[in-house]
C-alpha atoms as a PDB file:
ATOM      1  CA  UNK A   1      26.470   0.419 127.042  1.00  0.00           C
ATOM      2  CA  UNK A   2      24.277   1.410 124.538  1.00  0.00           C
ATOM      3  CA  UNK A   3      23.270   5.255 123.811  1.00  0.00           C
ATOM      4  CA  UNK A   4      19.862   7.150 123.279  1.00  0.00           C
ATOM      5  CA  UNK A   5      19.846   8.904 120.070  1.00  0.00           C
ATOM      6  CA  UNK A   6      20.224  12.693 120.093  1.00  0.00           C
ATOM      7  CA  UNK A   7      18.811  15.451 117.954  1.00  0.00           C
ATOM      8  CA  UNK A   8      19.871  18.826 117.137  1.00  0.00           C
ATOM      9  CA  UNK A   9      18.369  22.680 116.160  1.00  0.00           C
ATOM     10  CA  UNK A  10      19.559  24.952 114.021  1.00  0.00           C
ATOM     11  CA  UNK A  11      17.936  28.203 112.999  1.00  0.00           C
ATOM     12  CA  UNK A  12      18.209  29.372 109.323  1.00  0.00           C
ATOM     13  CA  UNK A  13      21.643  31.439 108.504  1.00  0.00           C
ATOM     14  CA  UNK A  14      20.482  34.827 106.940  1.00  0.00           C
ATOM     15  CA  UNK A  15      23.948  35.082 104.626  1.00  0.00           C
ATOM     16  CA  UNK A  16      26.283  32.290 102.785  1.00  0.00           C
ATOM     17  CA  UNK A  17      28.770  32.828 105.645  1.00  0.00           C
ATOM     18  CA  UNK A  18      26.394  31.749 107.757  1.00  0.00           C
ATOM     19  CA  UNK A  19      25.628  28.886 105.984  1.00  0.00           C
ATOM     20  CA  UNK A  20      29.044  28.222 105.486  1.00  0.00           C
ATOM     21  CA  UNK A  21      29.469  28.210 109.379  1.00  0.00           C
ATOM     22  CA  UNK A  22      26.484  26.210 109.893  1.00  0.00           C
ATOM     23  CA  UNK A  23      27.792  23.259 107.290  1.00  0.00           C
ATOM     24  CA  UNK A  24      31.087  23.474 109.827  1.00  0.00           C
ATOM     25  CA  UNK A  25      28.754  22.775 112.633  1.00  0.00           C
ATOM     26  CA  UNK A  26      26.357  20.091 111.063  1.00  0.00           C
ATOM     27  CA  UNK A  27      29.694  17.833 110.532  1.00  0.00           C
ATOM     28  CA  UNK A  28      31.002  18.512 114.028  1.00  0.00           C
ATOM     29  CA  UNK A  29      27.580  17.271 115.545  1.00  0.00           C
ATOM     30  CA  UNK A  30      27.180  14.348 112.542  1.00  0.00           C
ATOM     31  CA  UNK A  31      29.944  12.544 114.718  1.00  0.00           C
ATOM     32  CA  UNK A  32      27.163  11.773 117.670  1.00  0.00           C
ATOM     33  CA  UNK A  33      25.380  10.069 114.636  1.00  0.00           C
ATOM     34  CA  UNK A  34      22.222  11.843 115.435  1.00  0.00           C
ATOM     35  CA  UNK A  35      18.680  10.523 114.997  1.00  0.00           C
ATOM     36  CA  UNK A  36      18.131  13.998 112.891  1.00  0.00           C
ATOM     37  CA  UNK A  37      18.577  17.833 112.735  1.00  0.00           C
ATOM     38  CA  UNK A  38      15.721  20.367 112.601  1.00  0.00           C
ATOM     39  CA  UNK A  39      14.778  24.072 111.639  1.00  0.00           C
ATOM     40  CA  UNK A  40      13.319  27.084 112.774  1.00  0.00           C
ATOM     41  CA  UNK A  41      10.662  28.321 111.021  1.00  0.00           C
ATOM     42  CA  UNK A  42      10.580  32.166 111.492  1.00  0.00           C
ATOM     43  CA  UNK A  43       6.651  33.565 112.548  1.00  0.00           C
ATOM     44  CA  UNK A  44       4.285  33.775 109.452  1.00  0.00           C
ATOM     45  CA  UNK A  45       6.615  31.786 107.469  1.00  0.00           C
ATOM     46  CA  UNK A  46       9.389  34.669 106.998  1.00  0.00           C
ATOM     47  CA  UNK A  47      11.901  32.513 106.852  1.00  0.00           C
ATOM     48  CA  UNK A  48      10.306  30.014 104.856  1.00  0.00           C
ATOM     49  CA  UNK A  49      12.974  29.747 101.921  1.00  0.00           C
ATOM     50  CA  UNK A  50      16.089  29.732 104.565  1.00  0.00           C
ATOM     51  CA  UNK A  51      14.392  26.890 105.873  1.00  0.00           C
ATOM     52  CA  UNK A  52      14.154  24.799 103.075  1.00  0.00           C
ATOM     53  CA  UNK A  53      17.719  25.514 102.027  1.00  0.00           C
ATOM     54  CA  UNK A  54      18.654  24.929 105.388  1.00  0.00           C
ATOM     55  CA  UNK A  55      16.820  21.431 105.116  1.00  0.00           C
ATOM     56  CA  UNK A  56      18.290  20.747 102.037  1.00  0.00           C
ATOM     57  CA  UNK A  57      21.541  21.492 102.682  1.00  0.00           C
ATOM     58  CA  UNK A  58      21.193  18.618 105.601  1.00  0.00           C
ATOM     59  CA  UNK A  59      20.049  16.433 103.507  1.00  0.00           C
ATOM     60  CA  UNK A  60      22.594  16.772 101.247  1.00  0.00           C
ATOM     61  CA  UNK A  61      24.930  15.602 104.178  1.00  0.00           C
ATOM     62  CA  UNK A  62      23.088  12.556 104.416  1.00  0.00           C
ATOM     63  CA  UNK A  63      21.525  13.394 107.922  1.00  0.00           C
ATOM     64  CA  UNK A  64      17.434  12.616 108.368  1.00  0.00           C
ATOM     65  CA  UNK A  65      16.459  16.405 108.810  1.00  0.00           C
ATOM     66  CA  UNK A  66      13.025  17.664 110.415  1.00  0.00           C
ATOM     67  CA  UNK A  67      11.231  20.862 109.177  1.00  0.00           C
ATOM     68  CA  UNK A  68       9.455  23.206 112.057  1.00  0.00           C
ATOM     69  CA  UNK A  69       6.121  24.261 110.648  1.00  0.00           C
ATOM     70  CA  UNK A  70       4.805  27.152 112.435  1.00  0.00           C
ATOM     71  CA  UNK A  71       0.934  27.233 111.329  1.00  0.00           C
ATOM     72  CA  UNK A  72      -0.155  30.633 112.599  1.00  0.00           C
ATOM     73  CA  UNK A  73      -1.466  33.088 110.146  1.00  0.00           C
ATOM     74  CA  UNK A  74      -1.025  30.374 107.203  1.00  0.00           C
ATOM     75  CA  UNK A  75      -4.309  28.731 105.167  1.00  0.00           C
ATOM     76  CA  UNK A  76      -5.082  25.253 105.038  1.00  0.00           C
ATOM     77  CA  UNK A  77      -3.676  25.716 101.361  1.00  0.00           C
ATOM     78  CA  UNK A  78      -0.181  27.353 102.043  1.00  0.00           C
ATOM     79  CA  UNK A  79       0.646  24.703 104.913  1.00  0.00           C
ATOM     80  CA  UNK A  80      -0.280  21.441 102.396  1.00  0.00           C
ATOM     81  CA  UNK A  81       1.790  22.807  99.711  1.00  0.00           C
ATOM     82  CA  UNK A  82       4.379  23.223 101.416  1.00  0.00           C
ATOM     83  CA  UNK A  83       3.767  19.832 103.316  1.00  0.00           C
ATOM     84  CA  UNK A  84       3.703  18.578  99.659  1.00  0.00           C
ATOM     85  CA  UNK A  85       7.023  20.017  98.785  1.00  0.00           C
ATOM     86  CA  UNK A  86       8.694  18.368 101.878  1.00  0.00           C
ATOM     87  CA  UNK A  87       7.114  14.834 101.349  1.00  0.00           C
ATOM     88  CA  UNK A  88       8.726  15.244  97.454  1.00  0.00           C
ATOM     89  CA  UNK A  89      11.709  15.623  98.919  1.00  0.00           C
ATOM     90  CA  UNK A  90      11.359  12.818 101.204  1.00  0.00           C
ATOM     91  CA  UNK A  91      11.441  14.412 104.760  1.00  0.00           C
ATOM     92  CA  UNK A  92       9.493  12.117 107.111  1.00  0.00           C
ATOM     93  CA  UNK A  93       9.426  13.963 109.839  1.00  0.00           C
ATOM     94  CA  UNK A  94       8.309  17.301 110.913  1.00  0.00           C
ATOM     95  CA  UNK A  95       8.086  19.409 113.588  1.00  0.00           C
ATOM     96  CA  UNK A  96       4.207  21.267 114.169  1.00  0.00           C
ATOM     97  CA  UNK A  97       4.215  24.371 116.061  1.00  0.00           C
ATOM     98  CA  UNK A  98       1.349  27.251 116.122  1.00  0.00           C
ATOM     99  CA  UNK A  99       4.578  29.214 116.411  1.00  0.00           C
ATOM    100  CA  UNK A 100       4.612  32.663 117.549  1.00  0.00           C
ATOM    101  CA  UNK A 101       1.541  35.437 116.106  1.00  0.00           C
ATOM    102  CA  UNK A 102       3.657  37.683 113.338  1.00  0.00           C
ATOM    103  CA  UNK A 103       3.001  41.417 112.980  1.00  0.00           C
ATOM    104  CA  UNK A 104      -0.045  42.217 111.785  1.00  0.00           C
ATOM    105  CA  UNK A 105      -2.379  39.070 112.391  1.00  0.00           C
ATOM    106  CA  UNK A 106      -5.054  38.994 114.842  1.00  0.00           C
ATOM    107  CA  UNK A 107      -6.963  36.087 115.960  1.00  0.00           C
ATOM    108  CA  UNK A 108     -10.111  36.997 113.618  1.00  0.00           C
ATOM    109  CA  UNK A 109      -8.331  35.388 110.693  1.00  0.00           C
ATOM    110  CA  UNK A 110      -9.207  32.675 108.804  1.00  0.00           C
ATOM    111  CA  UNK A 111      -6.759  30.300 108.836  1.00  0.00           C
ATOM    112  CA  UNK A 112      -5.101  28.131 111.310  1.00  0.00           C
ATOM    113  CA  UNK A 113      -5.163  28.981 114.816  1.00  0.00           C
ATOM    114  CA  UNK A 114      -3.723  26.232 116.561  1.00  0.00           C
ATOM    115  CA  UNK A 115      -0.853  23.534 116.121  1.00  0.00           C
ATOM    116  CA  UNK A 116      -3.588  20.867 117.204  1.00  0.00           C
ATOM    117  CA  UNK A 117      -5.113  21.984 113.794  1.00  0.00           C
ATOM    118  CA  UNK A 118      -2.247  21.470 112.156  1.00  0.00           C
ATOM    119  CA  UNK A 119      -1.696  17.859 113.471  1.00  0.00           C
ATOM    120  CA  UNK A 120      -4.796  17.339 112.493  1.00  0.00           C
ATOM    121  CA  UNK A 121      -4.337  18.571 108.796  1.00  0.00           C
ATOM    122  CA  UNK A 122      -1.352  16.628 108.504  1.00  0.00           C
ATOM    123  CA  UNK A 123      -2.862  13.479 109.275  1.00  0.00           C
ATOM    124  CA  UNK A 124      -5.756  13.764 107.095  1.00  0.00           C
ATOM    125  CA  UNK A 125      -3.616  14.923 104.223  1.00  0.00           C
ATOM    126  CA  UNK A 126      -1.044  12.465 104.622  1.00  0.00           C
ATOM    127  CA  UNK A 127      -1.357   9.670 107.015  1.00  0.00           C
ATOM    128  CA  UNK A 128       1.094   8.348 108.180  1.00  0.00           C
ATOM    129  CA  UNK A 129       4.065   9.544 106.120  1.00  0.00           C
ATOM    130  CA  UNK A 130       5.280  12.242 108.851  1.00  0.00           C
ATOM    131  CA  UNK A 131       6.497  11.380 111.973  1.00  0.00           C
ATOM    132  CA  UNK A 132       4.964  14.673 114.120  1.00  0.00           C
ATOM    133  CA  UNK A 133       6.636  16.209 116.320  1.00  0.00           C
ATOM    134  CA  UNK A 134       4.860  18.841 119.025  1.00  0.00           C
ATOM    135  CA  UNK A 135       6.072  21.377 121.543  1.00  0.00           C
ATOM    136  CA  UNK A 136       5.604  20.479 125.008  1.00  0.00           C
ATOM    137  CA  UNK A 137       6.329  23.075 128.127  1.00  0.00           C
ATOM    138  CA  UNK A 138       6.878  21.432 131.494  1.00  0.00           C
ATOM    139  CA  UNK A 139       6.997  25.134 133.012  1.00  0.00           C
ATOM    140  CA  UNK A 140       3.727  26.311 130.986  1.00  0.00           C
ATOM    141  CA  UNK A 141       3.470  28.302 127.969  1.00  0.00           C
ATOM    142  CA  UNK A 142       3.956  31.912 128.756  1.00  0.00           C
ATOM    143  CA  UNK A 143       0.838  32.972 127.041  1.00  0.00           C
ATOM    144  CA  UNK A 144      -1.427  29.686 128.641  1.00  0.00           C
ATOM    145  CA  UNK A 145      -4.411  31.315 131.014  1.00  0.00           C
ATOM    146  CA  UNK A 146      -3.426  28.519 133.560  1.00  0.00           C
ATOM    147  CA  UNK A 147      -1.168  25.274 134.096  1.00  0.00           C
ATOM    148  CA  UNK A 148      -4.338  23.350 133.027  1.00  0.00           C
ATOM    149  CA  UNK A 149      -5.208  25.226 130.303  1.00  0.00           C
ATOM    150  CA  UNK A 150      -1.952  24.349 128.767  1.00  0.00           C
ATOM    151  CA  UNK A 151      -1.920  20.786 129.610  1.00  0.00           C
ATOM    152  CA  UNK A 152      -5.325  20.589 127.584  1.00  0.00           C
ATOM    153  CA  UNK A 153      -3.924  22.135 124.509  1.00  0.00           C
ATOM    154  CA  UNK A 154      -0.781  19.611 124.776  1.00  0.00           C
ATOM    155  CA  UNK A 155      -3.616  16.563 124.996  1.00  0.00           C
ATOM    156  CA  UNK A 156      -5.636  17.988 122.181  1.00  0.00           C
ATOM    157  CA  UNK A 157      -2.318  18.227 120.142  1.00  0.00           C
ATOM    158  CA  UNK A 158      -1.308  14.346 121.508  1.00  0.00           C
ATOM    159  CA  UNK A 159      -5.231  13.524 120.284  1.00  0.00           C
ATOM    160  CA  UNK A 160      -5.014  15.129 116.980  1.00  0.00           C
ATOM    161  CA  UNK A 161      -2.139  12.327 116.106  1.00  0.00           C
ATOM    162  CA  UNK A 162       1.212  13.318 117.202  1.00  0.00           C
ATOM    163  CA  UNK A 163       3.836  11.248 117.521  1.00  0.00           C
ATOM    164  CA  UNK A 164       6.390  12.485 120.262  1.00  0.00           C
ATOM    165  CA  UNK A 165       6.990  16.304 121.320  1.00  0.00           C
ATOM    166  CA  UNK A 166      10.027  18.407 122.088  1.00  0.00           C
ATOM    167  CA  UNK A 167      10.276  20.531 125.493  1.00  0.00           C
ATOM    168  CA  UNK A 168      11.105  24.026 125.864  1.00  0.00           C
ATOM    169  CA  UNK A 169      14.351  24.156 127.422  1.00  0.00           C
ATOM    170  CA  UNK A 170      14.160  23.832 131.649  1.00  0.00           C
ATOM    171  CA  UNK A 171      16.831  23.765 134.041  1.00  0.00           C
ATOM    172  CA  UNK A 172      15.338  21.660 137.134  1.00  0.00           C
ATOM    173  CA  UNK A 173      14.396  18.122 135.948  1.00  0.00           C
ATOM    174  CA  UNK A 174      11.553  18.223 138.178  1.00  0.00           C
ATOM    175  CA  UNK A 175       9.295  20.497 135.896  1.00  0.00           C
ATOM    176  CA  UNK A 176      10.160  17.651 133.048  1.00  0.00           C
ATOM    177  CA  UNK A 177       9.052  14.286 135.897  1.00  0.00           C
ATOM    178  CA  UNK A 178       6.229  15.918 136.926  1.00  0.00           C
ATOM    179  CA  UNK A 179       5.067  16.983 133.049  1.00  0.00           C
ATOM    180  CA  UNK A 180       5.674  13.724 131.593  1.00  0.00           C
ATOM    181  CA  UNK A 181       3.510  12.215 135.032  1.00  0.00           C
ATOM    182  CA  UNK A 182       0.539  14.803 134.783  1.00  0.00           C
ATOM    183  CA  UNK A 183       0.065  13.890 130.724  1.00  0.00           C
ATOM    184  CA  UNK A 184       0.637  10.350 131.027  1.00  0.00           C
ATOM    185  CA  UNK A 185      -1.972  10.381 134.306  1.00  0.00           C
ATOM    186  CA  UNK A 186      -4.790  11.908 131.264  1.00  0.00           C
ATOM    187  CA  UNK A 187      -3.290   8.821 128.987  1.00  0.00           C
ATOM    188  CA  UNK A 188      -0.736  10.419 126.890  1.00  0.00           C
ATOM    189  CA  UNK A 189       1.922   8.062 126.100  1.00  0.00           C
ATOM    190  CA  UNK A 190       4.010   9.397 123.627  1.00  0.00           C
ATOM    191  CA  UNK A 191       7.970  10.250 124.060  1.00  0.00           C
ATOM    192  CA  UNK A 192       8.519  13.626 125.739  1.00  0.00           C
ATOM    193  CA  UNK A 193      12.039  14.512 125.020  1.00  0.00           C
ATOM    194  CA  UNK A 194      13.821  16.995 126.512  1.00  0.00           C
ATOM    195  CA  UNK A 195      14.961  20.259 124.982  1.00  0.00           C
ATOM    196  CA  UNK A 196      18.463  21.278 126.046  1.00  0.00           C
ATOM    197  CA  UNK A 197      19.704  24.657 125.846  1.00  0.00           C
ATOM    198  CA  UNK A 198      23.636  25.008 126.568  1.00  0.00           C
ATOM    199  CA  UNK A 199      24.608  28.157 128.505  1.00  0.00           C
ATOM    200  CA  UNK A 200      27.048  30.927 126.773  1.00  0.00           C
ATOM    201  CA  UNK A 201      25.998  33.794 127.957  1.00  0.00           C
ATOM    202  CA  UNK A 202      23.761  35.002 130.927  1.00  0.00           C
ATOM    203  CA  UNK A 203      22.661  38.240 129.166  1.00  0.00           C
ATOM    204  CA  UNK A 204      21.725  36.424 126.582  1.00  0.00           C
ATOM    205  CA  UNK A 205      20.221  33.300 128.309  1.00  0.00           C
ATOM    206  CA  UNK A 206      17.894  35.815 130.749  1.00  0.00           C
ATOM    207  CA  UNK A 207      16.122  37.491 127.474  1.00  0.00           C
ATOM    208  CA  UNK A 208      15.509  34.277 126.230  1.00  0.00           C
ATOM    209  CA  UNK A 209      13.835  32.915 129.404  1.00  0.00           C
ATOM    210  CA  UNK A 210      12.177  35.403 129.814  1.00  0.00           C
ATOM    211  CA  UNK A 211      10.271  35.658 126.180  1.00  0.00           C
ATOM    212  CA  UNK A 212       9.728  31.601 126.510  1.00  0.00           C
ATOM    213  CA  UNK A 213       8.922  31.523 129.984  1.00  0.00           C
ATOM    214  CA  UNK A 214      11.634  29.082 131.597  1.00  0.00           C
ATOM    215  CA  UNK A 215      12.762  29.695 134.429  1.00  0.00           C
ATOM    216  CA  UNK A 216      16.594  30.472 135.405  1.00  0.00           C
ATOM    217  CA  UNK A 217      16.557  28.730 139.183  1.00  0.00           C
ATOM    218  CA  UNK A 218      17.100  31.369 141.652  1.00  0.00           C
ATOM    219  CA  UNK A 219      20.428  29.847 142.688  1.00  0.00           C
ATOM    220  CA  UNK A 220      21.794  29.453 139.324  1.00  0.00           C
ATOM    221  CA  UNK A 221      20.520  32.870 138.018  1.00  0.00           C
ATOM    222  CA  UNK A 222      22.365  34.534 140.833  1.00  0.00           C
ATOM    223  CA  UNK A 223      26.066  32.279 140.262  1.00  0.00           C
ATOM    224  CA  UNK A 224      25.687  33.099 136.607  1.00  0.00           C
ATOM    225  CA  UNK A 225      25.419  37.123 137.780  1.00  0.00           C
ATOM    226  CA  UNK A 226      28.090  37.010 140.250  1.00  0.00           C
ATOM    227  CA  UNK A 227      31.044  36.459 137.086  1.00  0.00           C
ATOM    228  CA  UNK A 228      29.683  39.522 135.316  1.00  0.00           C
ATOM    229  CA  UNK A 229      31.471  39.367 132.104  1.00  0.00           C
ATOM    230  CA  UNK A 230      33.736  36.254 133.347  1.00  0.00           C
ATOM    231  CA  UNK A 231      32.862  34.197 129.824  1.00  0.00           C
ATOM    232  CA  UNK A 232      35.069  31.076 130.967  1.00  0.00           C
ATOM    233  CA  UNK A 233      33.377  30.769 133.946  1.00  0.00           C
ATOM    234  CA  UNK A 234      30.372  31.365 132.995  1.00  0.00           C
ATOM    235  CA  UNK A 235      30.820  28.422 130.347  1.00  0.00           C
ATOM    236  CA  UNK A 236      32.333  26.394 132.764  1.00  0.00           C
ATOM    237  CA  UNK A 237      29.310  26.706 135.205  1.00  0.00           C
ATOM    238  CA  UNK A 238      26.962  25.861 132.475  1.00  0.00           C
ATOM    239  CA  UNK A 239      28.834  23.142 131.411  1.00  0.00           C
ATOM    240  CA  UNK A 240      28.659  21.233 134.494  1.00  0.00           C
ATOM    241  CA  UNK A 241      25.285  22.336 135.335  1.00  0.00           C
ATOM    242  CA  UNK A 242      23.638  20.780 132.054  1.00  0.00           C
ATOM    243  CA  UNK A 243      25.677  18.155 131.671  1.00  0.00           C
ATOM    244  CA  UNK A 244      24.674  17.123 134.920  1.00  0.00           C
ATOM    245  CA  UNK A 245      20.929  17.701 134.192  1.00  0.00           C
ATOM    246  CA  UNK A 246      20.915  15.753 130.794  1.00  0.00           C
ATOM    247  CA  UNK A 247      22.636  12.615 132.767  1.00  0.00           C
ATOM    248  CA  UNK A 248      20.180  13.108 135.221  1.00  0.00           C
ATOM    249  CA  UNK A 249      17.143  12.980 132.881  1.00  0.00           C
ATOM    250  CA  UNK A 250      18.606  10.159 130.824  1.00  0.00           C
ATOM    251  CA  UNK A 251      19.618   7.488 134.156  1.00  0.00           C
ATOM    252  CA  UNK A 252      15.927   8.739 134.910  1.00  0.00           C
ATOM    253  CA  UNK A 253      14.532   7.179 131.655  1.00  0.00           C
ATOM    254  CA  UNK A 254      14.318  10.366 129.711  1.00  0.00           C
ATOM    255  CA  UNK A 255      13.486   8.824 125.730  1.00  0.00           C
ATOM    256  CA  UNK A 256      16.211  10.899 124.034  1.00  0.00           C
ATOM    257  CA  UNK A 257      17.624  14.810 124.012  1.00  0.00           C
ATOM    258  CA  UNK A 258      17.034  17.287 121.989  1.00  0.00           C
ATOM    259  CA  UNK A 259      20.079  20.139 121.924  1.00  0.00           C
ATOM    260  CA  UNK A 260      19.282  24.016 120.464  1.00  0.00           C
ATOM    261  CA  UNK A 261      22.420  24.285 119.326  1.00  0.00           C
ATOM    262  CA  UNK A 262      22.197  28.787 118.611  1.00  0.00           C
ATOM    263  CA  UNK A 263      24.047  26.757 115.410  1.00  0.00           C
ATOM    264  CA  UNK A 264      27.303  26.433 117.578  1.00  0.00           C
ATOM    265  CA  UNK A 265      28.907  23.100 118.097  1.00  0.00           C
ATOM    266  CA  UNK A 266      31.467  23.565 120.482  1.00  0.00           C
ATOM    267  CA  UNK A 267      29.386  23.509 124.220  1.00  0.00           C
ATOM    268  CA  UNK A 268      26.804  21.473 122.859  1.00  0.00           C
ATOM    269  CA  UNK A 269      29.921  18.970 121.397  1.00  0.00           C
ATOM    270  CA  UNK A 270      31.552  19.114 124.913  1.00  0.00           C
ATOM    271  CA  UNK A 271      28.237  17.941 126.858  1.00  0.00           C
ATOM    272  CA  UNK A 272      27.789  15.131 124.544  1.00  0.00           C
ATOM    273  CA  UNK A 273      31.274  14.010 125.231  1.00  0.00           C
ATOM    274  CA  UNK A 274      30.857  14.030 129.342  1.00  0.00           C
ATOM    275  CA  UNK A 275      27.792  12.137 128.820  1.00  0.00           C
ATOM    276  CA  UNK A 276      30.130   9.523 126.905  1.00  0.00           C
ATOM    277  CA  UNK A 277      28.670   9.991 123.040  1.00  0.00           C
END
């Protein structure tokens, strides 16, 4: 039987014993041989330098690592320099976000707006030497004006020359068919790869959803409630829920996963296993 290639997220560790932690992680998850690992990019660039340590560091490992490159707030300038910098360093891939509007910037500025704009910069800067990665949300963008506004700004993104996108993390498979079917009706054809998002904590996993907009089903949000503070079972409950949803999506033809990994290996380590990595 032969296996999709996974990918996994980390987000930039803010001390050395962090990063320490992280390089523990990295060679946990280098066992499913993954096709690559990304990083966050913090809004307006603030955590720009973590980023490119972070990258570096994975490189170092010998993994193929993918940049996020959140274009909101940034000129034309700052986001081909730094483009620059990662095609030195050979990074082929990156992932092109507006990412989210930092402190102090209003839409009157004069620099990019959009992560279609940024696709676009990318290819007319450098061809073809990035793979491009997009964000794609089969529940809808919270800040969209409709469900077909947001589909047009992932088809002007697709247009602009991407070359696969990421989801936001779901937990009903149906939001993820009926995404991939509604694009591909408006001939989009590139990969749509799910984003997985493991469950630790309910607390934790509510604020989230609710700042992204995915949606904890009604059924699941209430199970998760009902153990309070019960950790294991809570854990336990996720476990089997995702794993369940990932096997799902990939007997369903699903092109590959994508795991935000909170930089922790163990749950994410555990649903690769049940799914027989």
């Amino acid at each position: 039987m032969s296996f999709t290639p996974l990918s996994f997220e980390f987000f930039p560790p803010r001390t050395e014993e962090g990063r320490r932690k992280l390089s523990i992680t990295r060679k946990q998850l280098s066992q499913y041989q993954p096709e690559y690992f990304s990083c966050t990019y913090g809004a307006g660039g603030t955590t720009r330098a973590g980023t490119l340590q972070t990258i570096t560091d994975i490189m170092n490992d010998g993994v193929a690592a993918a940049p996020h490159l959140a274009c909101i707030g940034a000129s034309r300038e700052e986001m081909t320099s730094l483009l620059q910098t990662y095609k030195d360093m050979g990074i082929r891939h990156i992932v092109a976000l507006r990412g989210d509007v930092p402190s102090g910037v209003g839409f009157g500025h004069q620099g990019l707006r959009y992560a279609n704009e940024l696709v676009g910069l990318i290819r007319q800067e450098f061809g073809d030497w990035f793979h491009i990665e997009i964000a794609a949300y089969p529940e809808f963008h919270p800040q969209s004006r409709s469900a077909e506004d947001d589909i047009n700004h992932f088809v002007k993104k697709c247009q602009a020359g991407a070359d696969s996108a990421i989801t936001q993390y779901f937990f009903n498979a149906d939001s993820y068919f009926w995404f991939v079917d509604e694009v591909q009706s408006r001939g989009v054809n590139i990969p749509i790869i799910p984003g997985i998002m493991p469950i630790a904590s309910f607390s934790k996993l509510a604020r989230f959803s609710e700042t992204c907009g995915a949606e904890i089903p009604r059924w699941l949000r209430l199970k998760l409630q009902s153990y309070a503070d019960d950790t294991a079972s809570i854990k336990a409950l996720g476990l089997d829920v995702v794993t369940e949803m990932c096997d799902h999506l990939l007997q369903q033809g699903a092109p590959s996963l994508h795991f935000y990994t909170l930089n922790q290996a163990g749950l994410v380590s555990t649903i690769c296993q049940r799914l027989g990595y």
